[in-house]
PDB file of N, CA and C in Angstrom:
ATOM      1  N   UNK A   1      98.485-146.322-139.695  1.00  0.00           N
ATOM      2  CA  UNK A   1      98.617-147.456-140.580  1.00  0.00           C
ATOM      3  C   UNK A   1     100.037-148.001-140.491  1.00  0.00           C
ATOM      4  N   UNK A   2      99.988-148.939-140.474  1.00  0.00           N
ATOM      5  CA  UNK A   2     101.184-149.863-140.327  1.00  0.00           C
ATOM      6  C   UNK A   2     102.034-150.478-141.824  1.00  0.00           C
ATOM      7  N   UNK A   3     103.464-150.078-142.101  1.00  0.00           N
ATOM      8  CA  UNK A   3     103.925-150.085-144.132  1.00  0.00           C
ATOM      9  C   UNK A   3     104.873-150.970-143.831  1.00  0.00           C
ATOM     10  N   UNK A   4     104.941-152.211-144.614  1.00  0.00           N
ATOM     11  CA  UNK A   4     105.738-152.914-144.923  1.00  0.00           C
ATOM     12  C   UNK A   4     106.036-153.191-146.347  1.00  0.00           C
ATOM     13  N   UNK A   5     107.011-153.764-146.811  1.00  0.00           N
ATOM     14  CA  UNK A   5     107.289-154.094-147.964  1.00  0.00           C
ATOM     15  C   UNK A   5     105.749-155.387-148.767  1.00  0.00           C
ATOM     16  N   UNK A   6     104.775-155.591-148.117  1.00  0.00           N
ATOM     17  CA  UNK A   6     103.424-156.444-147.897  1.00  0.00           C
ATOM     18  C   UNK A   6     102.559-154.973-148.165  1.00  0.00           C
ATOM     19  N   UNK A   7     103.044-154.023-148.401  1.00  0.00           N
ATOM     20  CA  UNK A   7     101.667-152.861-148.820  1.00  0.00           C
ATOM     21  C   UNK A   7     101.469-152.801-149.677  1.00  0.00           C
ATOM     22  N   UNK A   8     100.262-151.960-150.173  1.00  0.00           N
ATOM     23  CA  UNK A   8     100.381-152.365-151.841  1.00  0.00           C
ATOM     24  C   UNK A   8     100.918-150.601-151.615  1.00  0.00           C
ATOM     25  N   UNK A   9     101.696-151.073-153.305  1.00  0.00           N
ATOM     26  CA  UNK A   9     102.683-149.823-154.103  1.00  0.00           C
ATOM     27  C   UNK A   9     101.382-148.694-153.659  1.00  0.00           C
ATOM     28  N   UNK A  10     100.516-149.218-154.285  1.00  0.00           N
ATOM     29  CA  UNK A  10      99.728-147.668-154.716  1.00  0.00           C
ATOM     30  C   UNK A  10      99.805-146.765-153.420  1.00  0.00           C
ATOM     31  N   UNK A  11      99.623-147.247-151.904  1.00  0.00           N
ATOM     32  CA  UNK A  11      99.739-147.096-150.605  1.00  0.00           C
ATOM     33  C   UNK A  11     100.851-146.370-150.254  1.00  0.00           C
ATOM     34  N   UNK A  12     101.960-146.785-150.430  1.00  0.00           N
ATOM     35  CA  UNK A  12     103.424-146.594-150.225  1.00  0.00           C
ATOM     36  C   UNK A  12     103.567-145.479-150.660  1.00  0.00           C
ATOM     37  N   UNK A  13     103.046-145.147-152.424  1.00  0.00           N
ATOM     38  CA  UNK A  13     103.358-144.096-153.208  1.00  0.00           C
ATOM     39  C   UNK A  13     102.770-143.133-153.100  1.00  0.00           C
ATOM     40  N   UNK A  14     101.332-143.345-152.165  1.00  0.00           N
ATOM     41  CA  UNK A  14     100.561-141.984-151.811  1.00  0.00           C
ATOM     42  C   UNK A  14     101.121-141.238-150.467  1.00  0.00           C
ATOM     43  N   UNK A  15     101.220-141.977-150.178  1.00  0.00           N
ATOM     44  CA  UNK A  15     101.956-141.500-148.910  1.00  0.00           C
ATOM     45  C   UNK A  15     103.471-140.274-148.940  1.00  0.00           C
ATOM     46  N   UNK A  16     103.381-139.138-148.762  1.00  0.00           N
ATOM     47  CA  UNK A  16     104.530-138.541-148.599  1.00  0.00           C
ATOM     48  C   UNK A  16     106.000-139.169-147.925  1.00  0.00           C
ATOM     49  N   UNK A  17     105.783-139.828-146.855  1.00  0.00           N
ATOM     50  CA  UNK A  17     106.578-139.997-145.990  1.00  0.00           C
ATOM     51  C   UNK A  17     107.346-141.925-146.417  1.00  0.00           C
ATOM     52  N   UNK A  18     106.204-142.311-147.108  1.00  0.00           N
ATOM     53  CA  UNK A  18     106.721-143.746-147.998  1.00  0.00           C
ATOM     54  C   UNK A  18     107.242-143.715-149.027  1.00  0.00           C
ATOM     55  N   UNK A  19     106.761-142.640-149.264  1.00  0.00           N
ATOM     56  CA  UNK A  19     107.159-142.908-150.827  1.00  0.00           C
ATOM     57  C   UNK A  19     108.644-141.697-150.699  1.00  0.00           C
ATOM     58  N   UNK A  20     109.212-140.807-150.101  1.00  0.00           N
ATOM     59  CA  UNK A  20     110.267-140.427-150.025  1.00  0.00           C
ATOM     60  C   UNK A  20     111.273-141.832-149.887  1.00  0.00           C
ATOM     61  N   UNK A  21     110.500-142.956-149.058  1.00  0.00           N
ATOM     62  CA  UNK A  21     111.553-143.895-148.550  1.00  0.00           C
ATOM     63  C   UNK A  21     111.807-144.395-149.502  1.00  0.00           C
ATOM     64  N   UNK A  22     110.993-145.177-150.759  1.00  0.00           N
ATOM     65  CA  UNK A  22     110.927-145.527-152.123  1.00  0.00           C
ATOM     66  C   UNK A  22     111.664-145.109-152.636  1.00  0.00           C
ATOM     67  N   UNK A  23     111.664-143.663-152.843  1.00  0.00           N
ATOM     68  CA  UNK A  23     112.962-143.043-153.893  1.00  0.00           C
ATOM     69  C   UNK A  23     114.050-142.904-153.216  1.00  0.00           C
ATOM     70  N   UNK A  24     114.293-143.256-151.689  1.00  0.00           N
ATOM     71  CA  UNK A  24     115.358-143.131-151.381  1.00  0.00           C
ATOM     72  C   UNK A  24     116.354-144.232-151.959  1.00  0.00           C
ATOM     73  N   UNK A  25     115.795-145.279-152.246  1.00  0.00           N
ATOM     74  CA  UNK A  25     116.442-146.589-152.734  1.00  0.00           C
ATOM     75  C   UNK A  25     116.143-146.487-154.417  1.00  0.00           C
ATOM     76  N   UNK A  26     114.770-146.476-153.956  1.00  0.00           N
ATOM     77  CA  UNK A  26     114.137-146.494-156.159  1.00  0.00           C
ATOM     78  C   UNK A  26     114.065-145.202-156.800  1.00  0.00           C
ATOM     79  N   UNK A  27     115.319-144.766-157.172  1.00  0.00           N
ATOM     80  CA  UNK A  27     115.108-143.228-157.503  1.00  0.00           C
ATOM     81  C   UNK A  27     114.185-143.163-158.780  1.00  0.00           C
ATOM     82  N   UNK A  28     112.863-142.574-158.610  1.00  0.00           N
ATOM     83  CA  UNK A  28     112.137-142.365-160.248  1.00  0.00           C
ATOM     84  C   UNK A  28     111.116-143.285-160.773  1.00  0.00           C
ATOM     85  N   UNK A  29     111.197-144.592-159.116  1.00  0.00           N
ATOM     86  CA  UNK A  29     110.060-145.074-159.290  1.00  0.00           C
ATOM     87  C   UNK A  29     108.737-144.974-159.377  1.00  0.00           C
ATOM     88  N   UNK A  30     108.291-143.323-158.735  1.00  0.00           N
ATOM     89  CA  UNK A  30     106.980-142.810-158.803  1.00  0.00           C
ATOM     90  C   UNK A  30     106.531-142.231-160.148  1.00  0.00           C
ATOM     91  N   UNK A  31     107.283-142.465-160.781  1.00  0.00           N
ATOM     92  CA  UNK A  31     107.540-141.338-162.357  1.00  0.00           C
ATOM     93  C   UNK A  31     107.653-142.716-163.270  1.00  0.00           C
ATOM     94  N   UNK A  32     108.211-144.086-162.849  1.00  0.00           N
ATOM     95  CA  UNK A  32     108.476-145.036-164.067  1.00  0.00           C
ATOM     96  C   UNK A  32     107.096-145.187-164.830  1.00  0.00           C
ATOM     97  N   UNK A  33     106.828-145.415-166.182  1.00  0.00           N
ATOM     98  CA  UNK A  33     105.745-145.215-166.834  1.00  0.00           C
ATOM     99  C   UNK A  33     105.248-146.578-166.877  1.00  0.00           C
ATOM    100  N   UNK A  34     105.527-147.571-166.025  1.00  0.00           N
ATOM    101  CA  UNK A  34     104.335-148.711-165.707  1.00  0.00           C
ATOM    102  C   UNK A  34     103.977-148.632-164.591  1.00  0.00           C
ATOM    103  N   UNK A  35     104.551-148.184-163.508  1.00  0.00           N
ATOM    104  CA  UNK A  35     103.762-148.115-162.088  1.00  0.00           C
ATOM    105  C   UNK A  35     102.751-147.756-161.862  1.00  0.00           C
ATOM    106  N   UNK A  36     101.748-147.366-162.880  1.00  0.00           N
ATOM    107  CA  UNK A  36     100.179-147.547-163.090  1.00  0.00           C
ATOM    108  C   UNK A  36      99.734-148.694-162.374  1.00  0.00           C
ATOM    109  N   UNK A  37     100.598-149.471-163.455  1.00  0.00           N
ATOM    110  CA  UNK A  37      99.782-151.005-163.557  1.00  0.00           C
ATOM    111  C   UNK A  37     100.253-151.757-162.005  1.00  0.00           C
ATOM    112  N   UNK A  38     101.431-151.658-161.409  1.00  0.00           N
ATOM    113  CA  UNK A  38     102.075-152.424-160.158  1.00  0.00           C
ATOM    114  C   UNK A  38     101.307-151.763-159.095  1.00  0.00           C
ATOM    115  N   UNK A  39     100.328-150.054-159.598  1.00  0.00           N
ATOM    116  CA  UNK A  39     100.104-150.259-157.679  1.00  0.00           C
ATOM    117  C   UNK A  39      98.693-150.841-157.007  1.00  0.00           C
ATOM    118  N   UNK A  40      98.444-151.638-157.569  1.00  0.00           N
ATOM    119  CA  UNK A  40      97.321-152.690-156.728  1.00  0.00           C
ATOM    120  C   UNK A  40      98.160-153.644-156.242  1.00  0.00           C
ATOM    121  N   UNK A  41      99.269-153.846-156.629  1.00  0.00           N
ATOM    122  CA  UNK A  41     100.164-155.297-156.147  1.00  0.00           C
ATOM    123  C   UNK A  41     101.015-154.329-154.725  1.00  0.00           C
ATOM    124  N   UNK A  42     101.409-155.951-153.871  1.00  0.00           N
ATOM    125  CA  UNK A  42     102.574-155.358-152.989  1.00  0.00           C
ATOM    126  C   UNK A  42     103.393-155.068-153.763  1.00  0.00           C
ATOM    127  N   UNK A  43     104.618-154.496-152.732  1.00  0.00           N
ATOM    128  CA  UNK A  43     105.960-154.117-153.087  1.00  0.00           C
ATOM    129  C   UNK A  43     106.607-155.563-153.490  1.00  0.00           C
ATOM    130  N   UNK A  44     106.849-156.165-152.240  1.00  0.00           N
ATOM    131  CA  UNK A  44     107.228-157.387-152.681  1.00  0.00           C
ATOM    132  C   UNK A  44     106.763-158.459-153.615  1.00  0.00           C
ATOM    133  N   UNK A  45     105.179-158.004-154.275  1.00  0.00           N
ATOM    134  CA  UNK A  45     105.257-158.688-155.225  1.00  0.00           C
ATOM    135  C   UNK A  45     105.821-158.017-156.740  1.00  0.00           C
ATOM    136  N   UNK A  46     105.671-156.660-156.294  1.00  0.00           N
ATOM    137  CA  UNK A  46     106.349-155.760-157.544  1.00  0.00           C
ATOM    138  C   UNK A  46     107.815-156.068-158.034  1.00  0.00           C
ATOM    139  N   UNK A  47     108.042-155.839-156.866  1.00  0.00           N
ATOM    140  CA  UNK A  47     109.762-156.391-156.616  1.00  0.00           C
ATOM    141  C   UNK A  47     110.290-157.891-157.703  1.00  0.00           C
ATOM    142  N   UNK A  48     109.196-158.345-157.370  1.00  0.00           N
ATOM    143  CA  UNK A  48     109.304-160.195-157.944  1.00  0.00           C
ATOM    144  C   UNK A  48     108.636-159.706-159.575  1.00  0.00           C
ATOM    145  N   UNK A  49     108.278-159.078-159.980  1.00  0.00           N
ATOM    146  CA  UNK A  49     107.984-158.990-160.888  1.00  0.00           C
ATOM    147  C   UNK A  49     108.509-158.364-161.594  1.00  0.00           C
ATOM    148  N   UNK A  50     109.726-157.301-161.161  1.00  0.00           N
ATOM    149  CA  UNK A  50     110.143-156.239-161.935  1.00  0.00           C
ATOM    150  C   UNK A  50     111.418-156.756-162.749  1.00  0.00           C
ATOM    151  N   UNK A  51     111.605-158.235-162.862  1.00  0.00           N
ATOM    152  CA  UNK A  51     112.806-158.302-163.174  1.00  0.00           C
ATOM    153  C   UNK A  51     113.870-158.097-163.044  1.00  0.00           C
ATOM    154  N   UNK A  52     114.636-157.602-162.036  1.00  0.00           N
ATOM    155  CA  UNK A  52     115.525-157.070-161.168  1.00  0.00           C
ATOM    156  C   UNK A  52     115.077-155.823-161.157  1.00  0.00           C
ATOM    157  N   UNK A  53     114.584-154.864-161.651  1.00  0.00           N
ATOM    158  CA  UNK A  53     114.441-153.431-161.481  1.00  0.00           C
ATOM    159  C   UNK A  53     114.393-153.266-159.678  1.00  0.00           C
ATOM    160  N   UNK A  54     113.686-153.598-159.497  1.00  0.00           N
ATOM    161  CA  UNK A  54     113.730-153.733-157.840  1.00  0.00           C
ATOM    162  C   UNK A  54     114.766-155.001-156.998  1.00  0.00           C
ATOM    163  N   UNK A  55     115.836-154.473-156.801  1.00  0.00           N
ATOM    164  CA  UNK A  55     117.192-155.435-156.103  1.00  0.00           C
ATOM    165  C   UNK A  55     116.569-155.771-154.904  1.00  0.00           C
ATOM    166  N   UNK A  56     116.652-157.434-154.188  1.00  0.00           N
ATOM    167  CA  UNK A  56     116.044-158.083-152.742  1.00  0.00           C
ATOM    168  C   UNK A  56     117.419-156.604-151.907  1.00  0.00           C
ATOM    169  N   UNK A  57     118.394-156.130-152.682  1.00  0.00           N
ATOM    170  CA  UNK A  57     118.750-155.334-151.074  1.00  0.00           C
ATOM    171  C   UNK A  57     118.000-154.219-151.145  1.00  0.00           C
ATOM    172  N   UNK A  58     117.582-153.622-152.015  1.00  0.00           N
ATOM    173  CA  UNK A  58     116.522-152.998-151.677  1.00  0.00           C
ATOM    174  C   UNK A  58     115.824-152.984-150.949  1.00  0.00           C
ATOM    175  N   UNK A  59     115.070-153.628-151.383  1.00  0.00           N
ATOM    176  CA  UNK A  59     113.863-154.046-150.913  1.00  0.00           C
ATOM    177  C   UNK A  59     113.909-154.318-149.247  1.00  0.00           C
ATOM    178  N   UNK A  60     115.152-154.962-149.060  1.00  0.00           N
ATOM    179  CA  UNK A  60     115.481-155.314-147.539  1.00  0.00           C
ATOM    180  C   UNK A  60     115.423-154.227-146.311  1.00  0.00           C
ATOM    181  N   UNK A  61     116.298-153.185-147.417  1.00  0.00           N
ATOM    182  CA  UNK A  61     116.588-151.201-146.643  1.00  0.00           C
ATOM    183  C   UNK A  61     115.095-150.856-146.763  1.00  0.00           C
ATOM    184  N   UNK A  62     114.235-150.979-147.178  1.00  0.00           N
ATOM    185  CA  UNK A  62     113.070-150.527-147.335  1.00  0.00           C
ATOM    186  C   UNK A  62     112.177-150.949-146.285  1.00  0.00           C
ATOM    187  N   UNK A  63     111.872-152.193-146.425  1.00  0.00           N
ATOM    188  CA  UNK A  63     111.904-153.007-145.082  1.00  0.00           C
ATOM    189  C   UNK A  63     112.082-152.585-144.008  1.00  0.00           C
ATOM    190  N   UNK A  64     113.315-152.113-143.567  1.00  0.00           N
ATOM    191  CA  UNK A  64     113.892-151.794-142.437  1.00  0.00           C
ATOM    192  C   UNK A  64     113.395-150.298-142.248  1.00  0.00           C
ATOM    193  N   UNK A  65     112.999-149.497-142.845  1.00  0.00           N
ATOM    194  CA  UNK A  65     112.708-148.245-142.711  1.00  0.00           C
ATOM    195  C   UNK A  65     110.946-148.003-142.916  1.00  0.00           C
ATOM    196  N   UNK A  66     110.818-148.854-143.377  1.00  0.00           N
ATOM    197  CA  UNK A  66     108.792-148.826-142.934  1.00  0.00           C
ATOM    198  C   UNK A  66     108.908-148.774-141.891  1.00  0.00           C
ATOM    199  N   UNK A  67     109.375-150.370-141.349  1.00  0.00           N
ATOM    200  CA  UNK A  67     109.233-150.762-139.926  1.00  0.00           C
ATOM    201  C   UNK A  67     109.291-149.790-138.853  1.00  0.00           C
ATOM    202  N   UNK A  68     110.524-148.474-139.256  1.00  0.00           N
ATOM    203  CA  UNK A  68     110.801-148.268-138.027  1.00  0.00           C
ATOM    204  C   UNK A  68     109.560-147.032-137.957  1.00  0.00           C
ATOM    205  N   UNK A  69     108.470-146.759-138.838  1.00  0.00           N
ATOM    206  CA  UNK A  69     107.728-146.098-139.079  1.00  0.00           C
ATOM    207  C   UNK A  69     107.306-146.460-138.091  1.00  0.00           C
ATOM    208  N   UNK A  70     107.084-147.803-137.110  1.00  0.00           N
ATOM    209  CA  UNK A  70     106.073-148.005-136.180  1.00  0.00           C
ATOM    210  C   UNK A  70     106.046-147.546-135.502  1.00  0.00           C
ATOM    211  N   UNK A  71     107.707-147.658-134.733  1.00  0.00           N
ATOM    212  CA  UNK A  71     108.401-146.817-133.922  1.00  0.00           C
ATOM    213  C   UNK A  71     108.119-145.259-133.302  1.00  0.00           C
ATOM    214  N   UNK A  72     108.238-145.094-134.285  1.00  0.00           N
ATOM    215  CA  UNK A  72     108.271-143.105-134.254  1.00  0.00           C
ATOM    216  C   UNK A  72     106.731-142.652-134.146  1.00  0.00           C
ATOM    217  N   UNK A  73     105.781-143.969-134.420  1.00  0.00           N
ATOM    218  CA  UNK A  73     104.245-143.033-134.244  1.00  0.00           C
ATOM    219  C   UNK A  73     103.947-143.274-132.929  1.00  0.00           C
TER     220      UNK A  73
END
């Protein structure tokens, strides 16, 4: 499977290897007590919704480290 910041959360967060990348930037985002409700949405729409909780540089490093997920498979 192919993870971009276009996955949905719930995806990202099941994933061992995504969701380490998540807290590498979002420390405690798998634990925040609404991310119930955000993981049918993308990241990037989470992101847009979180009110800054999720920073675009974030989101950018995150980005960059799905991607290179492609890479390495």
């Amino acid at each position: 499977m192919t993870y971009s910041i276009e996955s949905k959360l719930g995806d990202l967060l099941d994933n061992a290897t995504t969701n380490a990348i998540l807290e590498t930037y979002l420390p405690g985002l798998s634990k925040h007590p609404q991310v119930g409700m955000a993981r049918g949405f993308t990241l990037a729409a989470t992101a847009q919704l979180s009110k800054g909780l999720i920073p675009a540089e974030a989101l950018a490093k995150i980005e960059v480290d799905l991607k290179s997920l492609d890479s390495k498979a």
